[in-house]
Protein backbone atom coordinates (compact mmCIF):
# COMPACT_ATOMS: atom_id res chain seq x y z
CA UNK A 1 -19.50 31.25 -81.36
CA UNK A 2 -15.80 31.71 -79.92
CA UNK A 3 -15.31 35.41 -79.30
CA UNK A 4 -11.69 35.15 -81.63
CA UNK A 5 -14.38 34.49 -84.36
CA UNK A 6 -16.14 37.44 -83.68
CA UNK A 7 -13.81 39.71 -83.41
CA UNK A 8 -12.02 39.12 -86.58
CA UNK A 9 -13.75 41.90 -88.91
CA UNK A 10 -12.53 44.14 -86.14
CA UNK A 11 -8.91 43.43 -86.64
CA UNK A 12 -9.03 43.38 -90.44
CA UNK A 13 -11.35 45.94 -91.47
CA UNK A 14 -10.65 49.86 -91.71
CA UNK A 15 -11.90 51.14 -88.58
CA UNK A 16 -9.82 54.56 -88.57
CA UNK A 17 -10.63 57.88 -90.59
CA UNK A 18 -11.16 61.17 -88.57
CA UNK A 19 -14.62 62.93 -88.07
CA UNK A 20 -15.10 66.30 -90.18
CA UNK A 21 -17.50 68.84 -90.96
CA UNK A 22 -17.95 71.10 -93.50
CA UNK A 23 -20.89 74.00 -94.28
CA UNK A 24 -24.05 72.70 -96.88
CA UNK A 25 -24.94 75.58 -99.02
CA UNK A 26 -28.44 76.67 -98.06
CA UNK A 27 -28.58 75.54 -94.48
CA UNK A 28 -27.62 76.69 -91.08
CA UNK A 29 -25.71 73.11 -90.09
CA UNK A 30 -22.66 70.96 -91.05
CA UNK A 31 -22.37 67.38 -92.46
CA UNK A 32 -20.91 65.28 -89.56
CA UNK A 33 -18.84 62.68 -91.35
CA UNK A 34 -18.85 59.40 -89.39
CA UNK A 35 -15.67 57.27 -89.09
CA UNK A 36 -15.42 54.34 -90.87
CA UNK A 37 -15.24 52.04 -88.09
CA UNK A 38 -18.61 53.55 -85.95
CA UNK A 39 -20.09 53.26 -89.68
CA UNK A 40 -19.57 49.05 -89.61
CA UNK A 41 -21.31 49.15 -86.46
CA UNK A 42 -24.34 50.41 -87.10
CA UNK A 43 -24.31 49.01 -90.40
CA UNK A 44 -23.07 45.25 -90.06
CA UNK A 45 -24.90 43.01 -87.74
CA UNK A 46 -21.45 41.05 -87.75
CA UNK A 47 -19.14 43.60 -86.02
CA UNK A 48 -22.05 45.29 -83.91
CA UNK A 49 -21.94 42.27 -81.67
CA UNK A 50 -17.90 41.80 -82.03
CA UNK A 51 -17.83 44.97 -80.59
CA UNK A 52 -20.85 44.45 -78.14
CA UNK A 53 -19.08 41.24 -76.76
CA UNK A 54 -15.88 42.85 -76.21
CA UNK A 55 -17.59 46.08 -74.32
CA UNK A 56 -19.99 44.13 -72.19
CA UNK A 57 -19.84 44.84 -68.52
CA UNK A 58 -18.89 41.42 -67.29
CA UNK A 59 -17.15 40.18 -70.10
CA UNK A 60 -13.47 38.91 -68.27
CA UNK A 61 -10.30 40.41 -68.73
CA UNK A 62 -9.14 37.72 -70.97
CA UNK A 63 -12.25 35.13 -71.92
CA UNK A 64 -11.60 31.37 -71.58
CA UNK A 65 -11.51 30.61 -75.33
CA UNK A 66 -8.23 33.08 -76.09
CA UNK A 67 -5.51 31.06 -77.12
CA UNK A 68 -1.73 32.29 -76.11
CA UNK A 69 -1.13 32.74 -79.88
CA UNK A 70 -4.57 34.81 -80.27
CA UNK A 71 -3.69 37.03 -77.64
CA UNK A 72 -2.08 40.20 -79.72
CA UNK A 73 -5.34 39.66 -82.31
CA UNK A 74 -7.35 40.03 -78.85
CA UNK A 75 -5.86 43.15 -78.14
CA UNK A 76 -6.27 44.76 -81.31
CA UNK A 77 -9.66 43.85 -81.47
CA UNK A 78 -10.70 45.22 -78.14
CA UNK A 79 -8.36 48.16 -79.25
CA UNK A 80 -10.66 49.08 -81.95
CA UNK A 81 -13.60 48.53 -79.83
CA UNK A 82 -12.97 51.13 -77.54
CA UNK A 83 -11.67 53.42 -80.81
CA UNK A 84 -15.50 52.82 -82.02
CA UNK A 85 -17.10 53.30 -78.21
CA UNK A 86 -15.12 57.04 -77.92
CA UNK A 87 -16.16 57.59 -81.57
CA UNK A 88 -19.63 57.14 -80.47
CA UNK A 89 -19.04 60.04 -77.92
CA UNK A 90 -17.11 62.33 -80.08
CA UNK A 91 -20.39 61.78 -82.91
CA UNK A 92 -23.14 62.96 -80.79
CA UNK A 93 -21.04 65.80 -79.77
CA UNK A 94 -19.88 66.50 -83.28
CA UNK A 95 -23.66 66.39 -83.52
CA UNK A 96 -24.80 68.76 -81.11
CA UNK A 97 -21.96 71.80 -82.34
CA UNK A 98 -23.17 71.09 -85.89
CA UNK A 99 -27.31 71.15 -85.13
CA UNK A 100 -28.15 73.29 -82.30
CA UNK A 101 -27.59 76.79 -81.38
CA UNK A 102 -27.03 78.13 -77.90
CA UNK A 103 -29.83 79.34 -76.18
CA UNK A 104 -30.22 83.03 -76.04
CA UNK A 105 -30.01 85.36 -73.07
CA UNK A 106 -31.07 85.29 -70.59
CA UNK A 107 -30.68 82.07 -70.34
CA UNK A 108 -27.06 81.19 -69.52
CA UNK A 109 -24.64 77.93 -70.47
CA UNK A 110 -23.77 75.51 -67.91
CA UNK A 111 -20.44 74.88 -68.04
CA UNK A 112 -19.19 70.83 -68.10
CA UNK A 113 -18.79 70.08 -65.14
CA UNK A 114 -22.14 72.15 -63.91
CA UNK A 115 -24.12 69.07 -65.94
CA UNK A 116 -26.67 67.80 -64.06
CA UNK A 117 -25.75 64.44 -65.40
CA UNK A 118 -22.06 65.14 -65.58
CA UNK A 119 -21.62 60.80 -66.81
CA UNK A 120 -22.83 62.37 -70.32
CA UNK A 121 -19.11 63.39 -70.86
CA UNK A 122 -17.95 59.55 -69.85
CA UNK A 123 -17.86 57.48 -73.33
CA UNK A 124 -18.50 54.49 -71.37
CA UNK A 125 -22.09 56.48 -70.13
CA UNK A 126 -22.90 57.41 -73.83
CA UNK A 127 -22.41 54.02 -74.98
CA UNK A 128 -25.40 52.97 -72.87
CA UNK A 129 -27.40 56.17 -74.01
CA UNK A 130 -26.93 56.47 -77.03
CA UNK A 131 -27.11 60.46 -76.62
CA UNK A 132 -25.64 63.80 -75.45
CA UNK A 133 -27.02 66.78 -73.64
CA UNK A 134 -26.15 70.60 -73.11
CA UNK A 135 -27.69 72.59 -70.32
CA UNK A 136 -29.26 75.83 -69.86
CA UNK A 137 -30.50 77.62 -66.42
CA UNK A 138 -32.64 80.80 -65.83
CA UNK A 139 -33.74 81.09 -62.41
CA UNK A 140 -35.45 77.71 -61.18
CA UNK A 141 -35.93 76.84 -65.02
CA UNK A 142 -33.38 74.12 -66.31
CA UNK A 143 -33.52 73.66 -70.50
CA UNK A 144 -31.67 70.60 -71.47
CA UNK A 145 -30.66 70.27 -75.47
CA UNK A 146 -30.08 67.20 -76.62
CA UNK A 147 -28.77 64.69 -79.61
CA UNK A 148 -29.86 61.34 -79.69
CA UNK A 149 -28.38 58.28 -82.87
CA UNK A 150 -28.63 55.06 -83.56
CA UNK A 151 -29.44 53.03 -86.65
CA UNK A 152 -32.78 52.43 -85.68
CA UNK A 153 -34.26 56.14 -85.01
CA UNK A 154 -31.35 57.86 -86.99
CA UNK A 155 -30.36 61.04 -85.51
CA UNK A 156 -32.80 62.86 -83.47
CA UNK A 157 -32.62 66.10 -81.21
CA UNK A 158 -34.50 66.93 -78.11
CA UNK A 159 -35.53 69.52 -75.84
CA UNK A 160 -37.19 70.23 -72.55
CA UNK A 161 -37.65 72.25 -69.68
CA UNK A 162 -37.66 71.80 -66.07
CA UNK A 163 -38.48 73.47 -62.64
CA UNK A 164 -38.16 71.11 -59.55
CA UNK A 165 -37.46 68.20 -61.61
CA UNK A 166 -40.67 68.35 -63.34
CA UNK A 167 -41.87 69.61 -67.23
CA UNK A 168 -42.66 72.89 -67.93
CA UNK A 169 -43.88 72.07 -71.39
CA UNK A 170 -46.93 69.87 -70.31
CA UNK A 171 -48.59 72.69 -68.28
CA UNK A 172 -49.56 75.82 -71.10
CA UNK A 173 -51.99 74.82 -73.48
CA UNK A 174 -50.23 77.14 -76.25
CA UNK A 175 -47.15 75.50 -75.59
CA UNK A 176 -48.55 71.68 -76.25
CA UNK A 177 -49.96 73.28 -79.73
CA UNK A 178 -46.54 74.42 -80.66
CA UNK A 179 -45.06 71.44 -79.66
CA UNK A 180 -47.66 69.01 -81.49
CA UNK A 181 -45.23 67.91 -84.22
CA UNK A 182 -42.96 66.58 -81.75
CA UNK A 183 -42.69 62.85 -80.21
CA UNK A 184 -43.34 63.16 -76.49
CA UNK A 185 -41.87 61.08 -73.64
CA UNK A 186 -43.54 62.77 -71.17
CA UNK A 187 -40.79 64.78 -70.00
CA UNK A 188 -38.36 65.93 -73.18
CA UNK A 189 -39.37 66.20 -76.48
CA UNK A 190 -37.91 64.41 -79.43
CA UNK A 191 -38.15 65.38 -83.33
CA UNK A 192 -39.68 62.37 -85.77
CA UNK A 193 -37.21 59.45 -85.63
CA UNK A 194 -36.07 58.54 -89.55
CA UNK A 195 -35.49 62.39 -90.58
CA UNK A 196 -32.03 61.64 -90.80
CA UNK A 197 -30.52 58.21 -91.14
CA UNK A 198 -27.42 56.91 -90.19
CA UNK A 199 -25.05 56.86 -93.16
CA UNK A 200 -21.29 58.41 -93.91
CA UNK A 201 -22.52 61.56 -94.19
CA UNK A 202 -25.08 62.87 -92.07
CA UNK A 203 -27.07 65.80 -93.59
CA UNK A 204 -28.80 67.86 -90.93
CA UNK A 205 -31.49 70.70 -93.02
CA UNK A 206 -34.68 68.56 -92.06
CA UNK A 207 -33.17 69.06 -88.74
CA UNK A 208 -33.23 73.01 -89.28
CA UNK A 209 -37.22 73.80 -88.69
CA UNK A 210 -37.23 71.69 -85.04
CA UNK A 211 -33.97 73.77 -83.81
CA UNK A 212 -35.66 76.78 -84.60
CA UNK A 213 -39.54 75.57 -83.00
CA UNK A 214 -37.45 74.20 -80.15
CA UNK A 215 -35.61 77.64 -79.24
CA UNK A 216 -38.77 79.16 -79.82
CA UNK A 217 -40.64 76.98 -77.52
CA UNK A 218 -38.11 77.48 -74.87
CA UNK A 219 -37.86 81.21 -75.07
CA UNK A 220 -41.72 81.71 -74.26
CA UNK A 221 -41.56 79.15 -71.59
CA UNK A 222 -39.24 81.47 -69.68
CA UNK A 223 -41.12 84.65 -70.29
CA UNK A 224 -44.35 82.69 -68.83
């Protein structure tokens, strides 16, 4: 398929609309409303791999099947592309302000540009992640907080804790009982995939219970 046929729901659908949160009566979080445009994308096989195709690493500057008169429509459509690819990054963080709360003393904030992995605040690195992180430092312990969404998994969050590059939360046996609800990839921990899907409005209480385990969790690691 020519990429000018791919890329037409890009140019003629609404792909604008501004994130926004707002307070749900009864729970600690916001609704994160996603744009209409990051919406199609997870939602329509059709402009996920429009918008695929036009971010792909060695796709050319201006593919062999572009006509001169196609040209403008090419430009609008990888326009809206990278609109969709920076609304990625601005969900997850959206995401992270709405679900998580800042770790308490003494464990203290890194700042931006103290991330370990400091590509988290690139778009073009979230793209290929699919997720954003916050983190923490007391002493030789490193906490990293985490978002993770995609259609598949929905939105999930994440937690660990490090010293030396290595997981404090595999070494306690009262910490793996806490932590037993949790999926595990061996070095950060991930709540069930599917508690919240990805739709318009994203509706965080069944994240509420993890946040609160999580900071829990975290808090008795450090006094250990």
């Amino acid at each position: 398929m020519k990429l000018m046929d791919r890329t037409i729901a890009l140019n003629t659908g609404a792909f604008g609309g501004p994130f926004g949160t707002k307070h749900i009566k009864g729970a600690a979080q916001h609704m994160v409303q996603i744009p209409s445009g990051l919406l199609s994308y997870f939602n329509d096989s059709k402009t996920e791999a429009a918008v695929d195709l036009l971010l792909a690493k060695k796709r050319p500057s201006i593919p062999d099947d572009v006509e001169w008169n196609e040209v403008p429509d090419y430009f609008r459509a990888l326009r809206a592309a990278r609109q969709i690819q920076a609304d990625l990054a601005i969900l997850v963080h959206e995401i992270w302000h709405a679900v998580w709360k800042p770790l308490p003393a003494p464990w203290t904030a890194k700042a931006p540009h103290e991330q370990v992995d400091d590509g988290l605040l690139d778009p073009q690195t979230i793209w290929g992640q699919w997720y954003a992180l916050r983190s923490y430092g007391l002493g030789k312990l490193r906490s990293e907080l985490l978002v993770y969404a995609d259609n598949e998994s929905g939105v999930q969050i994440g937690f660990n804790v490090l010293q030396d590059g290595k997981s404090k939360l595999h070494s306690k046996s009262k910490i793996k009982q806490d932590i037993a609800g949790w999926e595990d990839d061996g070095v950060t921990l991930w709540s069930p995939s599917g508690l919240v899907k990805i739709q318009k409005g994203l509706n965080f209480a069944p994240l509420a219970p993890f946040v609160d385990e999580a900071i829990k969790v975290i808090k008795d690691v450090g006094k250990l």
